[in-house]
Structure formats: C-alpha cells, structure tokens
Protein backbone atom coordinates (compact mmCIF):
# COMPACT_ATOMS: atom_id res chain seq x y z
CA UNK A 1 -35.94 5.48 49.02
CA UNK A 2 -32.33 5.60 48.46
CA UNK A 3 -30.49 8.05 46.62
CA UNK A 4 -29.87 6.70 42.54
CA UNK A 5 -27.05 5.93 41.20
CA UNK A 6 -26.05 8.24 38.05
CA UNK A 7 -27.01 6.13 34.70
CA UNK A 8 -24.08 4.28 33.19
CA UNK A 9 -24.65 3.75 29.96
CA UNK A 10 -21.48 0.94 29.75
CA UNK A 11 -23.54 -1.22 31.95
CA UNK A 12 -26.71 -1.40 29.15
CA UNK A 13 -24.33 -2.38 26.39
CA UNK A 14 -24.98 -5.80 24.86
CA UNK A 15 -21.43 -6.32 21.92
CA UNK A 16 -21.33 -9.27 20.81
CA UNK A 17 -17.64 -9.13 20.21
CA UNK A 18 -15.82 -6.46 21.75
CA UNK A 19 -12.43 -5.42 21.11
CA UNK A 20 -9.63 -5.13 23.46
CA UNK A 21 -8.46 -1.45 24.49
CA UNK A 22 -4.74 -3.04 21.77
CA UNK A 23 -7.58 -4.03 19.67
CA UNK A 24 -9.17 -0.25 19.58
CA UNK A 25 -5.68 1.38 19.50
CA UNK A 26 -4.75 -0.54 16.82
CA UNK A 27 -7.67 0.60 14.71
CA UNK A 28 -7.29 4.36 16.01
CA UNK A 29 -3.93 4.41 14.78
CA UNK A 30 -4.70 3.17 11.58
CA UNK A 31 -7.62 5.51 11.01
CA UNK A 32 -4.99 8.42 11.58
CA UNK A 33 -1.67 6.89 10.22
CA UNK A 34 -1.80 6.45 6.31
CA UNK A 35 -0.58 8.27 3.53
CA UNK A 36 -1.03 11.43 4.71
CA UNK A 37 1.89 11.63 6.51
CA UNK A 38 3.66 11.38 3.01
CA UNK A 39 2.25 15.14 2.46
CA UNK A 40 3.74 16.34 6.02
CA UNK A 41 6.44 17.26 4.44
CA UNK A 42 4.75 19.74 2.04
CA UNK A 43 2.74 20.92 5.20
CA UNK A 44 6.03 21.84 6.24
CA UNK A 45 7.45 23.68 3.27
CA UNK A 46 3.77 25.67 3.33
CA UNK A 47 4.25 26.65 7.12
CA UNK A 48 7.96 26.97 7.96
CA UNK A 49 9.69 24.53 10.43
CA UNK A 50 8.74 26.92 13.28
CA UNK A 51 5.09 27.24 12.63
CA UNK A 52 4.74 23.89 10.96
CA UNK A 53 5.81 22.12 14.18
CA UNK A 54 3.77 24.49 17.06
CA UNK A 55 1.11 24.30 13.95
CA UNK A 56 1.24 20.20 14.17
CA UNK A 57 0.78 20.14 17.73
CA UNK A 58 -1.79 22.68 18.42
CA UNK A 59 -3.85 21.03 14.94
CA UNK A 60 -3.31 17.89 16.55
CA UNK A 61 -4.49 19.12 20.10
CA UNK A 62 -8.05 20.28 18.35
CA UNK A 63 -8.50 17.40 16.56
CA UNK A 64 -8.32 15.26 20.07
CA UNK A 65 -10.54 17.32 21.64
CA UNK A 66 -12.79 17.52 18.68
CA UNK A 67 -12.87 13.68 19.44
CA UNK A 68 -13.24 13.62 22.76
CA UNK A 69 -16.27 16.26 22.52
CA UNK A 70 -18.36 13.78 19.97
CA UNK A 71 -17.88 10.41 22.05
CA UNK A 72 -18.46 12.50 25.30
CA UNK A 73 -21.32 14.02 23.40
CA UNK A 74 -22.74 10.57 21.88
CA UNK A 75 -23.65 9.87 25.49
CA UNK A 76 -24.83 13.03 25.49
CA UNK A 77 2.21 5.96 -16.45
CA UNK A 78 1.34 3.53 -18.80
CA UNK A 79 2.36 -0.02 -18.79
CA UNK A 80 -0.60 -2.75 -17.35
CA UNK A 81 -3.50 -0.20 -17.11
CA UNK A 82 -4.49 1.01 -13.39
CA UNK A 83 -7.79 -0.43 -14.08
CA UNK A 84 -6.89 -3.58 -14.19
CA UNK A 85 -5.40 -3.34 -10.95
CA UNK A 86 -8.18 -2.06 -9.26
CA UNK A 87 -10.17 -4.64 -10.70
CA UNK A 88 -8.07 -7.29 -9.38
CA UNK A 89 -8.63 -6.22 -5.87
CA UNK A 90 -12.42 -6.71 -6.33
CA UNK A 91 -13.08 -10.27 -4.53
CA UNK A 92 -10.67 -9.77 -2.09
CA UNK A 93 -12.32 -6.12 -1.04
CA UNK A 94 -15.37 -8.05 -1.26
CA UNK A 95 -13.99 -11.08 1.34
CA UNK A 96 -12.57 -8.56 3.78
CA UNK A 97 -15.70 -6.15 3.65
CA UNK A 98 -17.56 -10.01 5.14
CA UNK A 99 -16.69 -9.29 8.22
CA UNK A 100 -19.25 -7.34 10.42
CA UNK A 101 -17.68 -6.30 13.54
CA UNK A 102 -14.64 -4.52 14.72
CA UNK A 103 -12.73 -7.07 16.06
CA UNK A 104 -12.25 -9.12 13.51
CA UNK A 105 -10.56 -6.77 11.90
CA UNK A 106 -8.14 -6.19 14.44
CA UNK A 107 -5.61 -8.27 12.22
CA UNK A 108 -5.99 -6.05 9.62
CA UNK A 109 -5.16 -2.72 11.36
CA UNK A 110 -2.18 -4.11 12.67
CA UNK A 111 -1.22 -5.84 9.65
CA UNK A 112 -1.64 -1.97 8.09
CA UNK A 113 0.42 -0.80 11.47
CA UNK A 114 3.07 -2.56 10.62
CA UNK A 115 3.49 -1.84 6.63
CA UNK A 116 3.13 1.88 7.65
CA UNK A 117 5.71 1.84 10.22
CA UNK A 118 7.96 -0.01 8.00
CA UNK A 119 7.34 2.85 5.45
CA UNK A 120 8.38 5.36 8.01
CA UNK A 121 11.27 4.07 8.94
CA UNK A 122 12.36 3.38 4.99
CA UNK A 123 11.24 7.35 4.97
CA UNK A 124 13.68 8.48 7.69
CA UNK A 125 16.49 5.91 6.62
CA UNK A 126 16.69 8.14 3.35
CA UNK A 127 15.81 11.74 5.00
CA UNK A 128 19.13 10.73 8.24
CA UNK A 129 21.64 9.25 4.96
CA UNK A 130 22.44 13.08 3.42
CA UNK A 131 19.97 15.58 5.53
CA UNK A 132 21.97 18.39 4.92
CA UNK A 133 21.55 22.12 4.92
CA UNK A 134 22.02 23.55 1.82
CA UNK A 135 18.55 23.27 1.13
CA UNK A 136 16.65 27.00 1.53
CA UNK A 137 13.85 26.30 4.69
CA UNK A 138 11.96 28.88 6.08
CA UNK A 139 11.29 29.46 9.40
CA UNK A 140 7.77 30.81 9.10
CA UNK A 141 6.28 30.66 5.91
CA UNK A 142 4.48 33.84 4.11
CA UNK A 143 0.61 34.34 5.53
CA UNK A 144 -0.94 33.28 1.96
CA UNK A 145 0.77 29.43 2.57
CA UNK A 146 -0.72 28.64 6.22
CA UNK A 147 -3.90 27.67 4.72
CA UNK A 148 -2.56 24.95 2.28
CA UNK A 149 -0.67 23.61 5.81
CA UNK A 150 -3.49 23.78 7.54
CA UNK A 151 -5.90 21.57 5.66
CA UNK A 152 -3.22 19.52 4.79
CA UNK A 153 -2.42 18.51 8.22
CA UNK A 154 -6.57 18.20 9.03
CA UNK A 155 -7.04 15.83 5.91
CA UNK A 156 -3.97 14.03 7.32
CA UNK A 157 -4.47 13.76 10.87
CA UNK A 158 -8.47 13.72 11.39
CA UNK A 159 -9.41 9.87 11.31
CA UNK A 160 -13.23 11.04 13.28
CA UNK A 161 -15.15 9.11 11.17
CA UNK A 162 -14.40 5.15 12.83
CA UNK A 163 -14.53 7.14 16.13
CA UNK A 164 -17.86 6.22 17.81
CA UNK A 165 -17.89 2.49 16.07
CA UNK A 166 -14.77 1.68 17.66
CA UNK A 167 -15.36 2.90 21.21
CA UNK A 168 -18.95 1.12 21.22
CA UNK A 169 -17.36 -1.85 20.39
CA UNK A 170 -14.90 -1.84 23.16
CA UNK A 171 -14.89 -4.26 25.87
CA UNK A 172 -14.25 -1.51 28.28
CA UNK A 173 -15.25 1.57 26.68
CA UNK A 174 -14.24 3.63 29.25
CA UNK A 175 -11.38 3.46 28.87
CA UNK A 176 -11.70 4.98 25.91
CA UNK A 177 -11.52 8.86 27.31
CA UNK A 178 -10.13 7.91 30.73
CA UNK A 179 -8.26 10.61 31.62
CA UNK A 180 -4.97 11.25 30.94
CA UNK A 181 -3.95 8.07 29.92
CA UNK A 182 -6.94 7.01 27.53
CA UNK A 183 -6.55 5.18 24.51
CA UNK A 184 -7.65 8.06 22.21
CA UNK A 185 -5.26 10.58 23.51
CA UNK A 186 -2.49 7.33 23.53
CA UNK A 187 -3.37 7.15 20.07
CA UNK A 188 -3.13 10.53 19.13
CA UNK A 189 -0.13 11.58 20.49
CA UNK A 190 1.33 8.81 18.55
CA UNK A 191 -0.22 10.04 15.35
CA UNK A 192 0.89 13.87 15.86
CA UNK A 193 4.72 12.52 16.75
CA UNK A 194 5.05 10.68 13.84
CA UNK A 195 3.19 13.14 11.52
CA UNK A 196 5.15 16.13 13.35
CA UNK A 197 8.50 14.46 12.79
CA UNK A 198 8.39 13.27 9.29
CA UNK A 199 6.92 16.83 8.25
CA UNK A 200 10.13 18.76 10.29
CA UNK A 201 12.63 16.50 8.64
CA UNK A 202 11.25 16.18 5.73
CA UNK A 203 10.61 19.31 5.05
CA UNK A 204 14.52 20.17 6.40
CA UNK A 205 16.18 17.68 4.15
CA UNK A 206 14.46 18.32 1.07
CA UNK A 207 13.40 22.52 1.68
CA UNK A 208 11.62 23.84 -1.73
CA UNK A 209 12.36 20.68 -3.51
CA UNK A 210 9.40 19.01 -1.55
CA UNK A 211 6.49 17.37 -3.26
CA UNK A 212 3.11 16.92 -2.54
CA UNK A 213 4.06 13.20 -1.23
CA UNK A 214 7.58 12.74 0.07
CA UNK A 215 7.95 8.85 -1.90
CA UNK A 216 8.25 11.48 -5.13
CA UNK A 217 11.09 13.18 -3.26
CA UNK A 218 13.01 9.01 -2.78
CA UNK A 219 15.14 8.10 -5.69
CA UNK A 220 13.14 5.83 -7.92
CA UNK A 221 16.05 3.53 -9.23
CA UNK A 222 16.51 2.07 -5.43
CA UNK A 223 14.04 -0.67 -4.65
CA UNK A 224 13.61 0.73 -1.46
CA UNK A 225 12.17 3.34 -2.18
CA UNK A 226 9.88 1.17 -4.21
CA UNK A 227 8.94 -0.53 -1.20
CA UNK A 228 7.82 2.09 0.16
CA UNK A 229 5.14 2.61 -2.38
CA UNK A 230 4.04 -1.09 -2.36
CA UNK A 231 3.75 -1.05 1.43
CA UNK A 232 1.53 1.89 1.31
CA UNK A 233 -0.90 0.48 -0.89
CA UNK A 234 -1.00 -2.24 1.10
CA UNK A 235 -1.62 -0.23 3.82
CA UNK A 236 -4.65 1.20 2.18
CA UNK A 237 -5.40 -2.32 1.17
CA UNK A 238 -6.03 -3.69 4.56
CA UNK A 239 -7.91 -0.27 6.20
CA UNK A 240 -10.53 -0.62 3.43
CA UNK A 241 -12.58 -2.91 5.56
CA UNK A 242 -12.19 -0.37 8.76
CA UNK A 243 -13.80 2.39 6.81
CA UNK A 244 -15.95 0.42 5.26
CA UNK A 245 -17.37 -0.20 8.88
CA UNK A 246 -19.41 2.74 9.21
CA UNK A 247 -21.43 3.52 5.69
CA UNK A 248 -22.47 -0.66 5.21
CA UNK A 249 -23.74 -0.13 8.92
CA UNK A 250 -25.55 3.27 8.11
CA UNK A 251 -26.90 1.90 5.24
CA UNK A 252 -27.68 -1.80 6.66
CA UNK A 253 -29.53 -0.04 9.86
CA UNK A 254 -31.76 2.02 7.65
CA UNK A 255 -32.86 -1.14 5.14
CA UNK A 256 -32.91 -4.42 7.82
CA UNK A 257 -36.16 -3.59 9.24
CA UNK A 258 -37.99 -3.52 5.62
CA UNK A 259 -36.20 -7.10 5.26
CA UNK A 260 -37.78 -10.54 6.43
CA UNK A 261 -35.42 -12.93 8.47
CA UNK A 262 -35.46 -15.42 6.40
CA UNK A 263 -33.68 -12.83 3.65
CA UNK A 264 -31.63 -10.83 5.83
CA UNK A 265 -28.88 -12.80 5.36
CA UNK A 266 -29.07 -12.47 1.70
CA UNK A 267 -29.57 -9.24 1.62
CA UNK A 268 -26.45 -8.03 3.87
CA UNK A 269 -23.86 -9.74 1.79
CA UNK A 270 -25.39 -8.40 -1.41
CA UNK A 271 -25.68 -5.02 0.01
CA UNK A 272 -22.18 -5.35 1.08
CA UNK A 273 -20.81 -6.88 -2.51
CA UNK A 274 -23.12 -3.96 -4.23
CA UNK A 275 -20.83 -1.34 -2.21
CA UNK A 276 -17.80 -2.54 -2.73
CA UNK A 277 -18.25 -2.93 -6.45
CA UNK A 278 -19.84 0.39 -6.89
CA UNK A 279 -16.00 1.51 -5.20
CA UNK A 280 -14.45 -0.81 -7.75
CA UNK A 281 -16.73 0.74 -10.99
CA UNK A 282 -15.72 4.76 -9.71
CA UNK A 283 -12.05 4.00 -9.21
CA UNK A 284 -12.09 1.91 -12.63
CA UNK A 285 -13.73 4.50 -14.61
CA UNK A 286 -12.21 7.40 -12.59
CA UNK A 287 -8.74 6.37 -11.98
CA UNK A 288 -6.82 9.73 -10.91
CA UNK A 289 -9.63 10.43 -8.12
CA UNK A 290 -6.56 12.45 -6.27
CA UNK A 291 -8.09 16.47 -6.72
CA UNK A 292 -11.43 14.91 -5.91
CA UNK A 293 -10.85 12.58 -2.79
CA UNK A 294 -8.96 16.11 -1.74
CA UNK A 295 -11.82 18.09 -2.26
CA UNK A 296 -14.17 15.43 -0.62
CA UNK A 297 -11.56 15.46 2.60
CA UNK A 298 -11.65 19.09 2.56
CA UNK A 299 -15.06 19.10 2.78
CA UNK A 300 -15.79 16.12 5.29
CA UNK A 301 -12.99 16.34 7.79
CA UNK A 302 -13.49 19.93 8.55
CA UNK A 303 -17.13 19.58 8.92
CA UNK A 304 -17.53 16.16 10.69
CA UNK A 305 -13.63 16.43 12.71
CA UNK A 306 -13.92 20.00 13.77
CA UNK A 307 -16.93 21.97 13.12
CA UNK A 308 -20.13 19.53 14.24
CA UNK A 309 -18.25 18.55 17.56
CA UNK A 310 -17.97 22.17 18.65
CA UNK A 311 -21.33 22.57 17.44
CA UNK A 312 -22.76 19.98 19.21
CA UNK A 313 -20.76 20.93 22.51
CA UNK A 314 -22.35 24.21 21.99
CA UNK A 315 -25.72 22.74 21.94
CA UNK A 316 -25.69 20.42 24.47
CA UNK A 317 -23.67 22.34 27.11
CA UNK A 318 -26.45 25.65 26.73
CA UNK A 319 -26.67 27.85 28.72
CA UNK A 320 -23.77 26.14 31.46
CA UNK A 321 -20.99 27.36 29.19
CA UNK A 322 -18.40 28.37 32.12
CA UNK A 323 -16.77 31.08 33.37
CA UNK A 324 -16.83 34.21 31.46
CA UNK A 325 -18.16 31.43 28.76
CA UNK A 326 -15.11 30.25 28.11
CA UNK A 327 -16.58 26.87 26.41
CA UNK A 328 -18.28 28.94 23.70
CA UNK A 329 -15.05 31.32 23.34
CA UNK A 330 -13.17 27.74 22.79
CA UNK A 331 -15.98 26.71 20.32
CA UNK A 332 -16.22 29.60 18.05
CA UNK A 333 -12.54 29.50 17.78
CA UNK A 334 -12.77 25.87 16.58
CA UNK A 335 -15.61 26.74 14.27
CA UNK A 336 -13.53 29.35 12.63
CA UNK A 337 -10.50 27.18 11.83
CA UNK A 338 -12.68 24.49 10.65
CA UNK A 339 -14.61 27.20 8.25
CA UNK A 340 -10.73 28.08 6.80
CA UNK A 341 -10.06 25.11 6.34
CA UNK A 342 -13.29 24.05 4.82
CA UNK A 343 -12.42 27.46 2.73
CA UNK A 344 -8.39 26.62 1.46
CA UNK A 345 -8.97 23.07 1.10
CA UNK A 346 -11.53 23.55 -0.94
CA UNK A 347 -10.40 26.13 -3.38
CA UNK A 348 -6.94 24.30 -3.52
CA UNK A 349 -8.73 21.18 -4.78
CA UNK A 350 -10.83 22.94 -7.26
CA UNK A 351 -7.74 24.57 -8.81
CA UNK A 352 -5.97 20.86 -8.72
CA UNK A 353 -9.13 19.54 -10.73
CA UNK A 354 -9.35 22.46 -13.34
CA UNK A 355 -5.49 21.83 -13.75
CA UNK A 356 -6.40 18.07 -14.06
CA UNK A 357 -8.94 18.68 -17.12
CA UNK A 358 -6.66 21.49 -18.58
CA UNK A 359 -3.60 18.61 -18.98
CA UNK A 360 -6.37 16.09 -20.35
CA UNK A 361 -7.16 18.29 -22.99
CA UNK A 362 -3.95 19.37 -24.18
C-alpha cells in the first residue's frame, strides 16, 4: 500500500456559489471598516499619539491572529421621528436579507466599500484643511485611559463574526490564510492603516476637543460634512445583509430538519422576514440603542475575537505547545487582554446607560 495523502478538507467542499478571493476581500473589509473608525479618534485622545499608534498596530496584530487561529482551528433631535425612519427601511432589509449566500452579496460590500471610503476621504479633506498644533495632544496618555482605547479599538477593528462563512464560501479557500500574502492578512492590514491613520490625525487636529465620533467634531452648516453622515448610514445600510449571514443560518440549520420539503421554502423566507422585523420592532421601540450595542460589543468581540480563539488554540494544540511553551505563554497573554477589555468596555457602557436613564428622567 502506498503512503496517504494528508486529508484536504478543500477537496470535500460542495458551494454552490463561491465567491472570488475580490469577492471575500470585499466582504472582510466591510466586516472591519464601518463606523468605528469614526471613534479612532477618541481611541487616540484616550491613549496618546505614541501609544495609540504602536497600540493600533499591535491590537490589530492580535486580532489577525485571533482570526487566523479560529479558521485554522475550524479545520481543526426632533423633527420626522427616528422611528419612522427605521420603519421605512423594513421591506428593503427584508429584500436584501433574500439572498442566501455570500456572493450575492458581493455588490453590497463593495457598494458599502465605496460609501466608506468616500467618508474617509471627506474625513481627512477636513482634518489636512487647518490641522494645526495648537491643540494640547499627549504623547502617552495617563494609565486609567488605556482601557477606554483599548476596547474601543477591539469593538472597532474585530469583524470575527462573518469570518468562517466567508472563507467556506470561497472558491479557493486557501487562499484564505496563504501565507504572507493571504486575503485575511490583505484585508487587515488595510483595516489597521486606515483605522491607525484617521485615529493619529484625528486625534492631532482636534486634541481634547475630540468626540466620541469624529462627524461631531465636522462643522454641521457644510453639506459635506453632512455627507458624511448619510454615507455612513448607508454604509450600515448595505452590511445589514452580511451580518445577517450568520444568525438566519444558525437559526435555519437548527429548524430545517423539523421542516417538510414541501414547506421549507415557506418557512425560510418567513423565518428570515420574522428576524428582520423583530430588528425593526427593537430599534423602533428602542431608538438610542448606542450604550447598549456598546455594551453588547464589549461583551461579544472580546469573547468571540480574542478570548475563544486562544482558548481553542490552547485546546487543540495540548500538550505540543512549543518550546519553553511558548504557544500557551502567547495564549494567556491574549486571554488577559481580552478579559480587560471584556472588563473596561463593559463598565464604560454601563456608566453610558445609567447616564442615558439619568438624562431621561430629568
């Protein structure tokens, strides 16, 4: 007998429409790049320019790896009311959220791409007209600020969630890690540059003016600056489908089976209307969900982008942990930044919701 070949699990893959390696950088980069690079800034201002810029990089260095480790792992004010709004975008939400695989919505992420990019550069245009320095900027921060920069940059960069859907769906999904030059560490140093530079010159331009978002910093008589808010939305708009990927399939996978054929059909576009109008009913009836989506990311992206890969690393890689055991050295490490995060985050967003109620009730 001859010697057999080491199992590939690419070759037992059976998509029925897989995207492109553009196809899955386009969707990487929109699972990173959204609004949280309007906060950079504020990251900035809560680190220093020194530390917030090595801080960027070696955040945005974890996160990678994080995501590396779980696909190598897998293997292994009032005018019209906001509500109406929101309820506006219902059928739409609901004719986007139709589609059920990844590359269809390939148009959409780049469509997203685009309006964010746009948004940058409308960004810059007004940080480059009168950066200046008479604005006070620290260097380094004081000690009791680096936890409000670092979950702010974790909520803002960690996208892990679309990871694994997007590489499975990949018409070559090795290329997803491969090496040096795959498409998630393409896509990430992308993400980290932009996020990186808005938050240094941001941060530099405005100093302890800097708000939580950096459109509050843009002068609101100049319709560019208005732009800037429209695009985002937009923005948001079209990636509501991409996240929308992953819970309709959790939930879809764990229901189908109880479901005939003949109402399967049925059944997935009324599951999928039922979701996105139980969305629609919470933002309608909760419509400053800010403090909570906050606390939600603190909680999520530090669990699911940093502490469950190292966990799972851990787990799988026992006892061949290297040299010295330099893998579980690396891991606790993670673990612990993911725990202060987990930690700030979360106590920052609980004080942002008791000031919430406080302001209601006055």
């Amino acid at each position: 007998m001859g010697e057999e070949e080491p199992y590939n699990p690419f070759e037992h893959r059976n998509v029925r429409k897989p995207t492109s390696d553009f196809g899955a950088l386009a969707h990487l980069l929109k699972t990173s790049l959204g609004s949280g690079i309007l906060a950079m800034p504020m990251a900035f201002k809560n680190a220093g320019l020194v530390l917030g810029a090595f801080g960027t990089i070696f955040l945005g260095i974890i996160c990678t790896h994080c995501i590396q480790m779980l696909v190598a792992e897998f293997y292994f004010k009032p005018g019209v009311d906001v509500r109406y709004y929101v309820l506006a975008l219902w059928i739409p939400l609901i004719l986007m959220c139709m589609f059920r695989n990844l590359k269809s919505l390939v148009p959409f992420s780049i469509i997203a791409n685009i309006f964010v990019v746009i948004c940058f550069g409308i960004t810059l245009y007004y940080i480059f007209r009168s950066i200046n320095s008479t604005h006070t900027v620290r260097l380094v921060a004081p000690p009791d600020r680096w936890p409000l920069f670092l979950s702010t940059v974790i909520f803002a960069i960690e996208g892990i969630g679309t990871v694994l859907p997007i590489e499975h769906e990949m018409r070559h999904p090795e290329h997803f890690l491969g090496g040096c030059c795959g498409i998630i560490y393409i896509a990430m140093a992308i993400v980290v540059g932009f996020y990186g530079f808005i938050g240094f010159f941001g941060y530099l331009e405005y100093g302890d003016a800097t708000k939580g978002s950096i459109t509050l910093n843009l002068p609101v008589q100049d319709w560019m600056a208005q732009m800037v808010k429209i695009l985002i939305a937009m923005a948001i708009f079209f990636t509501y489908a991409l996240q929308f990927y992953v819970p309709i399939n959790i939930i879809w996978n764990i229901i189908k089976n109880r479901i005939s054929d003949k109402w399967k059909m049925t059944a997935d576009l009324s599951v999928r209307t039922g979701l996105v109008t139980l969305t629609i009913v919470v933002a309608i009836l909760v419509p400053n969900l800010e403090p909570i989506i906050s606390l939600v990311g603190a909680v999520c992206f530090s669990m699911l982008g940093l502490f469950l890969p190292a966990l799972l690393d851990t787990i799988v890689r026992w006892p061949y942990l290297g040299r010295a055991k330099w893998r579980l050295v690396k891991n606790c490490i993670i673990i612990m930044i993911s725990l202060l995060a987990l930690v700030s985050g979360t106590y920052s967003s609980a004080l942002d919701i008791i000031d919430m109620y406080k302001i209601k009730k006055k």
